[in-house]
Protein backbone atom coordinates (compact mmCIF):
# COMPACT_ATOMS: atom_id res chain seq x y z
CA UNK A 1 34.98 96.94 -15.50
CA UNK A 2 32.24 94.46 -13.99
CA UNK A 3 32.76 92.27 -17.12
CA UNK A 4 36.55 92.27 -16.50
CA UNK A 5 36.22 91.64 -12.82
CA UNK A 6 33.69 89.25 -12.90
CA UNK A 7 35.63 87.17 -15.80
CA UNK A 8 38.35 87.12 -13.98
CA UNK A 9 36.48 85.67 -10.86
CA UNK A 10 34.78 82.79 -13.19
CA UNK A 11 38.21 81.90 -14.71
CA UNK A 12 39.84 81.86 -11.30
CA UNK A 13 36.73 79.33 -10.17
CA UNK A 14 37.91 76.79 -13.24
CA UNK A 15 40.88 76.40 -11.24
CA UNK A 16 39.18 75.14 -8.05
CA UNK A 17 37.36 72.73 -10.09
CA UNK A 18 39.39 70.82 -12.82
CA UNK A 19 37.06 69.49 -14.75
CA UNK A 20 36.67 69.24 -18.26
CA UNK A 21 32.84 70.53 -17.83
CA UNK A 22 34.20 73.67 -17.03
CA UNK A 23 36.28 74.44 -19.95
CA UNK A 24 33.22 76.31 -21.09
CA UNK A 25 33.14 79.83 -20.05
CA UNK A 26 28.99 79.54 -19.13
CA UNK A 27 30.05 76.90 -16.63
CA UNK A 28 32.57 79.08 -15.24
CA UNK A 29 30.18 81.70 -14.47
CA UNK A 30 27.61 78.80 -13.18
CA UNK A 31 29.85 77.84 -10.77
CA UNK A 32 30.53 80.97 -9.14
CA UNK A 33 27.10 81.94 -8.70
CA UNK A 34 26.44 78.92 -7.01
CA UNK A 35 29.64 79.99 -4.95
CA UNK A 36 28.18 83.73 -4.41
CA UNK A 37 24.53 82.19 -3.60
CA UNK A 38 26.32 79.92 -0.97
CA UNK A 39 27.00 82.12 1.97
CA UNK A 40 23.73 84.00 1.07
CA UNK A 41 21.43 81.27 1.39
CA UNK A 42 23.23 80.01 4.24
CA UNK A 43 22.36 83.40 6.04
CA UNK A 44 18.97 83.21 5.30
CA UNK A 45 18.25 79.80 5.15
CA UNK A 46 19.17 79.52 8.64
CA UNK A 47 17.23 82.44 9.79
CA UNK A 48 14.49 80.52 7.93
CA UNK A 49 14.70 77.69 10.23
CA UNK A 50 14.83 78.77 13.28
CA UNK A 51 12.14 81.64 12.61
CA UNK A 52 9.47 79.35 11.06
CA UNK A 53 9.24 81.04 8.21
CA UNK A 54 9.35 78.49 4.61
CA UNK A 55 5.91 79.61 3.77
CA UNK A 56 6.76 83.26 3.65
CA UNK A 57 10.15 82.41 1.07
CA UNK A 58 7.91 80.10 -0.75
CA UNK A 59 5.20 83.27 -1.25
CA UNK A 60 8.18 85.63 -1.97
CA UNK A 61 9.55 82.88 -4.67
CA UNK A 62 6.18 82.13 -6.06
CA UNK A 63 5.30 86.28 -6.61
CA UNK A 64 8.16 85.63 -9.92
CA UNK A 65 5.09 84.36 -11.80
CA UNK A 66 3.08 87.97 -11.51
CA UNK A 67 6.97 90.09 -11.35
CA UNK A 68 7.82 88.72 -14.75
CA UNK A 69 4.12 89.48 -16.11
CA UNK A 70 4.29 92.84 -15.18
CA UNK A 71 7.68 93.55 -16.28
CA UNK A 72 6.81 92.28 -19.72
CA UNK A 73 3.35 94.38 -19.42
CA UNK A 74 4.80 97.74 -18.40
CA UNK A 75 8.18 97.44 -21.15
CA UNK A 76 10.26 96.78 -17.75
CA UNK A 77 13.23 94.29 -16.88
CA UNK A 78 11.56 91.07 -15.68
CA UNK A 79 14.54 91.30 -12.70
CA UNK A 80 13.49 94.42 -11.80
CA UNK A 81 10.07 94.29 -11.55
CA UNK A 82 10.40 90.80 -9.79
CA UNK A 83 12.59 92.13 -7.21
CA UNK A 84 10.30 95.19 -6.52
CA UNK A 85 7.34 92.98 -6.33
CA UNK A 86 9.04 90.89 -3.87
CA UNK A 87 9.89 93.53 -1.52
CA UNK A 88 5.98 94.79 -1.74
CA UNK A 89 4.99 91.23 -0.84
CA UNK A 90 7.50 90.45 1.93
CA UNK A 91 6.83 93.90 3.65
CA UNK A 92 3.00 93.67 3.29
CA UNK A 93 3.77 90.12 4.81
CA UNK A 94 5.50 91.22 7.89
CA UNK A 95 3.08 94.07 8.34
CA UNK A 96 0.00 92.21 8.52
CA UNK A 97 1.77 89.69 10.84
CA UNK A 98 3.02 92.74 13.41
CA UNK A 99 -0.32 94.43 13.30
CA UNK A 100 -3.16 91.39 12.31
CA UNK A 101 -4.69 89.43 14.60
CA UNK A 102 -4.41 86.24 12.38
CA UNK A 103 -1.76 83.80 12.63
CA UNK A 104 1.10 84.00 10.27
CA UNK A 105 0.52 81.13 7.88
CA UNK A 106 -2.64 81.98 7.58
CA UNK A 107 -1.84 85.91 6.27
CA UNK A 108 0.92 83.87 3.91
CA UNK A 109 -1.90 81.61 2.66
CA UNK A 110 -4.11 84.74 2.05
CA UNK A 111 -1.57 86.92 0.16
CA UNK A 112 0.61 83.64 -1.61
CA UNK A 113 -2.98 82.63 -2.89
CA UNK A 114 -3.14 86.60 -4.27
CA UNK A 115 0.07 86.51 -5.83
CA UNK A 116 -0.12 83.52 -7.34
CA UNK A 117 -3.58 83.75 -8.81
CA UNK A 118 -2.44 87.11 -9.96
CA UNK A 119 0.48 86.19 -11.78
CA UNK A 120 -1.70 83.21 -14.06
CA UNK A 121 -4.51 85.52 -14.77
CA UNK A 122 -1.68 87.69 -16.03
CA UNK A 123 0.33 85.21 -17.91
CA UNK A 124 -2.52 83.47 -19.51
CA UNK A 125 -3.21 86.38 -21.60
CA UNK A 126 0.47 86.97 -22.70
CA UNK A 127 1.86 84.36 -24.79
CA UNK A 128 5.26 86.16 -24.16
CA UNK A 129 4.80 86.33 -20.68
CA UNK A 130 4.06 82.83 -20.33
CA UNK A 131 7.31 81.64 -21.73
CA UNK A 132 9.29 83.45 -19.89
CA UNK A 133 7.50 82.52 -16.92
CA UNK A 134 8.25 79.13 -17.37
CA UNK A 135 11.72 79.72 -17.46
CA UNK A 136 11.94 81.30 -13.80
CA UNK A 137 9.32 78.07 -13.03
CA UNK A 138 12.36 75.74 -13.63
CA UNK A 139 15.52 77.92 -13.17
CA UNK A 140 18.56 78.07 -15.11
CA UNK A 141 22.06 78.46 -14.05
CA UNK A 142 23.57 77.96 -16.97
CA UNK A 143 22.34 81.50 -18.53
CA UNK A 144 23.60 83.59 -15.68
CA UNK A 145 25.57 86.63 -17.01
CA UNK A 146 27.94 88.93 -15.77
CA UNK A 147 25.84 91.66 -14.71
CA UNK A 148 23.77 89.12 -12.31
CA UNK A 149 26.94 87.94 -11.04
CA UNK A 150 28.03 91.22 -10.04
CA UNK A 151 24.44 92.18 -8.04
CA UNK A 152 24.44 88.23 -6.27
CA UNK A 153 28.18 89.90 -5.22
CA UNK A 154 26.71 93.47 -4.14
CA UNK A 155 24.13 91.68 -2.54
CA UNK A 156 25.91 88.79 -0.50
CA UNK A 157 28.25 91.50 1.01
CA UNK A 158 25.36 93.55 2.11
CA UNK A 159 23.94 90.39 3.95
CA UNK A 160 26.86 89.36 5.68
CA UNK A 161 27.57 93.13 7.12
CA UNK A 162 23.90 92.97 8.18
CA UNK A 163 24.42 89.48 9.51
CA UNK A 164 27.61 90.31 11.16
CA UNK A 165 25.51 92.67 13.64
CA UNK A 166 22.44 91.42 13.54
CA UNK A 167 22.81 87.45 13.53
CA UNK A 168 22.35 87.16 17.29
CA UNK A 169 19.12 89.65 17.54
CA UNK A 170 17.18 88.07 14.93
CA UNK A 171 18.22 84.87 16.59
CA UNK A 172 16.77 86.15 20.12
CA UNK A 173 13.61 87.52 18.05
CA UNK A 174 12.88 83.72 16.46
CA UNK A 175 13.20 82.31 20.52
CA UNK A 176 11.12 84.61 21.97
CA UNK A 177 10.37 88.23 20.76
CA UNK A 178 9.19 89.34 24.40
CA UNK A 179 12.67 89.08 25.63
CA UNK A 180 13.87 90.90 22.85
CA UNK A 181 11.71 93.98 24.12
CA UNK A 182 12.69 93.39 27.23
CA UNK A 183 16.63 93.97 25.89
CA UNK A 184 14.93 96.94 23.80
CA UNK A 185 15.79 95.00 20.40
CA UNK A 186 13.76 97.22 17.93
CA UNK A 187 11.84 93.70 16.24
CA UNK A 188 10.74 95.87 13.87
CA UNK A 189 13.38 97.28 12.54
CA UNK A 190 15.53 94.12 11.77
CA UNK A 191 12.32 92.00 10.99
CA UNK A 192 11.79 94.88 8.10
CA UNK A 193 15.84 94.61 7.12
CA UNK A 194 15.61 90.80 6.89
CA UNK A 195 12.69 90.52 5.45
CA UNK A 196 13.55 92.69 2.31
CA UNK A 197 17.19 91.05 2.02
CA UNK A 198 15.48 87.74 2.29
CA UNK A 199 12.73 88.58 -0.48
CA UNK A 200 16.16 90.05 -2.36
CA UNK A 201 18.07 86.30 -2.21
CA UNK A 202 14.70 84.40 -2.79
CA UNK A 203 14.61 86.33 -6.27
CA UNK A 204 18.27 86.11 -6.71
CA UNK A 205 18.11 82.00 -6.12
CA UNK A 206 15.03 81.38 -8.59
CA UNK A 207 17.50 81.69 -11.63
CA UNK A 208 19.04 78.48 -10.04
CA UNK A 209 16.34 76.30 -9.08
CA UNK A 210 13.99 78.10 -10.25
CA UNK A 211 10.57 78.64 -8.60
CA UNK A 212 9.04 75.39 -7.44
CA UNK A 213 12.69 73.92 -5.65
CA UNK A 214 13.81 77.92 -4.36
CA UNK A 215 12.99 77.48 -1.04
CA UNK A 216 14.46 74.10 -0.80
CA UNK A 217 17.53 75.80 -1.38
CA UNK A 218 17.08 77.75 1.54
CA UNK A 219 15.76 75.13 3.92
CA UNK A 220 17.51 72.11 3.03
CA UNK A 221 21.17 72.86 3.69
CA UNK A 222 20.00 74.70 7.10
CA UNK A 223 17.77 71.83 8.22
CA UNK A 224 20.66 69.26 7.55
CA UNK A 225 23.27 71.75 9.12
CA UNK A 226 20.94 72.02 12.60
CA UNK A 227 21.02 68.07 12.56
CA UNK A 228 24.85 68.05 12.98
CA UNK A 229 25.62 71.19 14.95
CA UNK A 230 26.10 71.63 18.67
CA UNK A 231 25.50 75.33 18.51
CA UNK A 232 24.26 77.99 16.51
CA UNK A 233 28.03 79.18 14.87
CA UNK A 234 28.36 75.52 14.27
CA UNK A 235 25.03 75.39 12.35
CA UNK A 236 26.54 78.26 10.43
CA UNK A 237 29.04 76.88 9.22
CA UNK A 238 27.79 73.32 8.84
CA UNK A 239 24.95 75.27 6.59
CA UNK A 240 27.74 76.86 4.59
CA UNK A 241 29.88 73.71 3.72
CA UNK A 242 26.55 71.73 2.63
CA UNK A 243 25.35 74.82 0.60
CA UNK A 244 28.40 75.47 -1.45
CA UNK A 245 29.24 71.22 -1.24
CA UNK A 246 26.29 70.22 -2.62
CA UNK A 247 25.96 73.45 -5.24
CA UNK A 248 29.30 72.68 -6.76
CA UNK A 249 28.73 69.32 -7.10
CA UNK A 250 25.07 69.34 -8.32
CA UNK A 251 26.38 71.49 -11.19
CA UNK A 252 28.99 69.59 -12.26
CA UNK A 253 27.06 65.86 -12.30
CA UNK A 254 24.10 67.35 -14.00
CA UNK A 255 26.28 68.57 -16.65
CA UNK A 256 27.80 64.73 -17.11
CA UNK A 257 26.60 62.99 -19.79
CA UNK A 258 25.14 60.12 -17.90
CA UNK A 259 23.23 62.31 -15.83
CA UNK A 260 22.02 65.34 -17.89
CA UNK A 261 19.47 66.72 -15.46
CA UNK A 262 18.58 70.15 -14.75
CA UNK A 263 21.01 71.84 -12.22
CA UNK A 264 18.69 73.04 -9.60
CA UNK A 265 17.20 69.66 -9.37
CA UNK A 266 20.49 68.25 -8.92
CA UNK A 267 21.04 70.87 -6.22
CA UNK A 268 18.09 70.31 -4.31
CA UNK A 269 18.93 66.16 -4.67
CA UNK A 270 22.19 66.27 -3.43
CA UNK A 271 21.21 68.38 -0.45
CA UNK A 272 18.27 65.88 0.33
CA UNK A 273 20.66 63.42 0.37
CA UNK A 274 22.91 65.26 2.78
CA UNK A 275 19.73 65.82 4.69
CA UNK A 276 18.75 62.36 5.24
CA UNK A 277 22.32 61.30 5.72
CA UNK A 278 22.32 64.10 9.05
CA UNK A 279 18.62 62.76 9.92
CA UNK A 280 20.43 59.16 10.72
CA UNK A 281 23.42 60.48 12.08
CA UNK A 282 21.10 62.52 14.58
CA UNK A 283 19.30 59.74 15.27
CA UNK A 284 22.17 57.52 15.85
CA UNK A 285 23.58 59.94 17.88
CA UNK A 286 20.52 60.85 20.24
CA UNK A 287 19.73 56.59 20.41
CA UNK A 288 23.55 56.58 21.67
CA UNK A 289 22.93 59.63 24.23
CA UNK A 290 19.22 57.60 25.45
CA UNK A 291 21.15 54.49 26.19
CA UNK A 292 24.09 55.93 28.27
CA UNK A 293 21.80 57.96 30.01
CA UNK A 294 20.02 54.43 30.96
């Protein structure tokens, strides 16, 4: 049944995208997780933003290295373990920071170094391990499969429900968490929630850019949207547009023979571009807004 569906979802992508690239059925499903991962990064990627918080996706992206070695180690799927790991390293994250006196980047630094450090001493002594390390290291689209399809689905409706009610909270808790209290917004409730559906996505986007460009995925298309918006529903869907824009189109040129790059790279490029594009047009706009105030 998730085969069926899921095929029928990837065929009915070719359609929005006639191009002779995607005659092939691994391009097919490509494309729609890069259509899936769109309105879940843009979630998070905004939240990301505005909450300060690249380092922490960065530690949660980076913590693939030591999943994948201990999947391999204990006979377990690398996805699995990688996911779990995640979680234990985003909530151990948010802990510290509710209940440490240290400042956040530097508990990120601490446990990121951990992870990390980890994750080599693990994979240096696993020849098997190592390799398919590497492969999360770079990300790879192209061998996305049904059943990863179908969780990236699961899990992008579960983020929009809890974005649908809790968009506006976590937005108040990134401005100023004492007037959340003060409108008895449980902080620690829905900084728990968001940060175990953001370790979720960061793990779901390393098969496409793979572990050193995943949290440009995240930021990128948010930091570009909040350069164009007026508001915070326009950054939403500004966010949304240059996620799924620049995903659909950094598939299909890296899979052109004059280009031939990796797909995540291409991903991350075409965002920058959008981001620097957005930088100008800011600019422009706020040298326009100086002079008629003058």
């Amino acid at each position: 049944m998730i085969d069926t569906l899921m095929t029928t979802l990837a065929n009915g992508v070719s359609y929005l995208f006639p191009f002779e690239c995607m005659d092939h059925n691994f391009m097919r499903r490509a494309m729609l997780g890069i259509l899936l991962l769109a309105p879940l990064t843009t979630g998070t990627g905004i939240q990301v933003v505005n909450s300060r918080m690249a380092f922490f996706s960065d530690a949660i992206g980076h913590s693939a290295f030591a999943g994948v070695a201990i999947g391999i180690l204990l006979a377990l799927d690398p996805s699995l373990s990688m996911l779990l790991l995640a979680l234990a390293v985003g909530y151990l994250i948010m802990y510290m920071k509710r209940s440490s006196r240290l400042s956040t980047d530097t508990i990120i630094g601490v446990i990121f170094a951990g992870v990390v450090a980890f994750g080599l001493a693990i994979v240096s002594r696993d020849q098997n391990a190592a390799k398919s390390a590497q492969s999360f290291l770079f990300g790879d689209i192209l061998t996305i499969d049904n059943k990863a399809l179908f969780w990236i689905l699961l899990l992008m409706i579960t983020y929009l429900v809890f974005q649908y009610f809790a968009f506006n909270r976590l937005l108040c808790i990134a401005i100023n968490p004492q007037l959340s209290a003060v409108h008895r917004i449980k902080t620690g409730i829905y900084q728990y929630l968001f940060a175990a559906l953001l370790s979720a996505t960061v793990i779901v986007a390393v098969r496409t850019a793979g572990v050193l460009l995943v949290t440009a995925l995240l930021i990128v298309p948010a930091a570009a949207a909040r350069n164009f918006a007026k508001d915070a529903a326009g950054m939403f869907w500004y966010t949304l547009l240059i996620s799924a824009f620049s995903g659909a189109a950094g598939l299909i040129v890296s899979a052109q023979q004059w280009a031939r790059t990796p797909a995540g790279a291409t991903i991350v490029l075409i965002s920058c571009i959008i981001f620097c594009i957005s930088a100008v047009t800011a600019s422009l706009r706020g040298g326009r807004t100086r002079d008629s105030e003058q």
